[in-house]
C-alpha atoms as a PDB file:
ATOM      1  CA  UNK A   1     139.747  67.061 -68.153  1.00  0.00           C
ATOM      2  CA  UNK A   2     140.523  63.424 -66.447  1.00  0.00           C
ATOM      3  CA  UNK A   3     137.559  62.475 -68.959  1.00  0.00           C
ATOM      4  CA  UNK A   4     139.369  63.536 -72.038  1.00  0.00           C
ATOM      5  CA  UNK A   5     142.798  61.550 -70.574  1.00  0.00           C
ATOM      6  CA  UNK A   6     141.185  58.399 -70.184  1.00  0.00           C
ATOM      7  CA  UNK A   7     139.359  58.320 -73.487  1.00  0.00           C
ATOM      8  CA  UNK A   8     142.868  59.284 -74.644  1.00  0.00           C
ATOM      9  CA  UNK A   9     144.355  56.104 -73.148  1.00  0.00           C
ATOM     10  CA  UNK A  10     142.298  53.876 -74.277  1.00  0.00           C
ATOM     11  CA  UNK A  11     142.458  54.666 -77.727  1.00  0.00           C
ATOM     12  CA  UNK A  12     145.884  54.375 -77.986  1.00  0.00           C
ATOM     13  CA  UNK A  13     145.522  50.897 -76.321  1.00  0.00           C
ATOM     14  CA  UNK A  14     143.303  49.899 -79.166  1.00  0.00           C
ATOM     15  CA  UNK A  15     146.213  50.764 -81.640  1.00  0.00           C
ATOM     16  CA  UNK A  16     148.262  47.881 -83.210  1.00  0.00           C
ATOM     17  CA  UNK A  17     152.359  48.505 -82.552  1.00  0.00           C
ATOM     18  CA  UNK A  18     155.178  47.468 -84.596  1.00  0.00           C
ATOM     19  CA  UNK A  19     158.654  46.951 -83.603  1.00  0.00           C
ATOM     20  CA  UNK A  20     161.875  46.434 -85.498  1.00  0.00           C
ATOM     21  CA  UNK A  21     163.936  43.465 -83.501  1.00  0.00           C
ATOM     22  CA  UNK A  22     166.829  45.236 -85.048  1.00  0.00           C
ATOM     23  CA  UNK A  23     167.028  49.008 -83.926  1.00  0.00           C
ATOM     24  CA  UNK A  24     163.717  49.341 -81.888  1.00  0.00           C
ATOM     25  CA  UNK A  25     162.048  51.264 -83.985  1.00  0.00           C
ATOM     26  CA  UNK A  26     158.452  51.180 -82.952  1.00  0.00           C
ATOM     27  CA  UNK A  27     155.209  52.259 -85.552  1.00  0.00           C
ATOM     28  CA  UNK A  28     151.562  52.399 -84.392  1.00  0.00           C
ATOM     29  CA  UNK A  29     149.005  52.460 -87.170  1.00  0.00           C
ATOM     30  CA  UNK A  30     146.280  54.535 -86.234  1.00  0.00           C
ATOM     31  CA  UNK A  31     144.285  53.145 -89.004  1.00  0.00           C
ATOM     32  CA  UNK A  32     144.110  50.095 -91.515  1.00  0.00           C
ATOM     33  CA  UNK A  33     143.201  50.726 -94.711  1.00  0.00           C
ATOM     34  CA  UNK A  34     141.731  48.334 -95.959  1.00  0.00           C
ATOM     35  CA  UNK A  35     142.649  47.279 -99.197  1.00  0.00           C
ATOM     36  CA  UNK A  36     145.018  44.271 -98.665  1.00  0.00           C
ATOM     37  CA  UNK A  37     144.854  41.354 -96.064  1.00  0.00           C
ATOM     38  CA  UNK A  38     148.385  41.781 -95.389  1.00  0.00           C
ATOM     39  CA  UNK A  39     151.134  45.089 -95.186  1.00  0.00           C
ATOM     40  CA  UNK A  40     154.500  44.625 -94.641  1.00  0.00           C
ATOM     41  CA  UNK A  41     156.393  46.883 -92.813  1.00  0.00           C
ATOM     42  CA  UNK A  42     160.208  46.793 -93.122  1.00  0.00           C
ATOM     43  CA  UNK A  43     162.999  48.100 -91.323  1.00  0.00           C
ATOM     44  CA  UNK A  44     166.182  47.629 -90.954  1.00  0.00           C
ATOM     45  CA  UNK A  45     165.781  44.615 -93.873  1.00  0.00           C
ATOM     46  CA  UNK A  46     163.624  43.011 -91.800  1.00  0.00           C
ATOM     47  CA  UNK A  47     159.608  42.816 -91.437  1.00  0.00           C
ATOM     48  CA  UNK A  48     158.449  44.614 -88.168  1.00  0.00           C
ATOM     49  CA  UNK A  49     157.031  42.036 -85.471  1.00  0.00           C
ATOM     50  CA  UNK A  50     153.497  42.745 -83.812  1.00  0.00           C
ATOM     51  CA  UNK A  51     154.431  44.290 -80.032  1.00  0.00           C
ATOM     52  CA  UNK A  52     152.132  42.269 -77.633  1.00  0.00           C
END
């Protein structure tokens, strides 16, 4: 069971995060698509900022 935790943490570490600077609203994408260089995300009028 501690097996399946840790494989579980660090998949979700591998996951890119989003933030809005305005409300704090925070998106992981599980998975890119693909088909354009660039997504926006917006929220709150305003593109979401990569969480480091």
């Amino acid at each position: 069971m501690t097996e399946n935790k840790n494989k579980k943490k660090n998949v979700q570490k591998n996951k890119k995060k989003l933030y809005c600077e305005v409300c704090g609203l925070v998106v992981t994408v599980d998975e890119e698509c693909g088909c354009v260089d660039t997504c926006d995300l917006i929220c709150c009028g305003k593109q979401l900022k990569e969480k480091k």
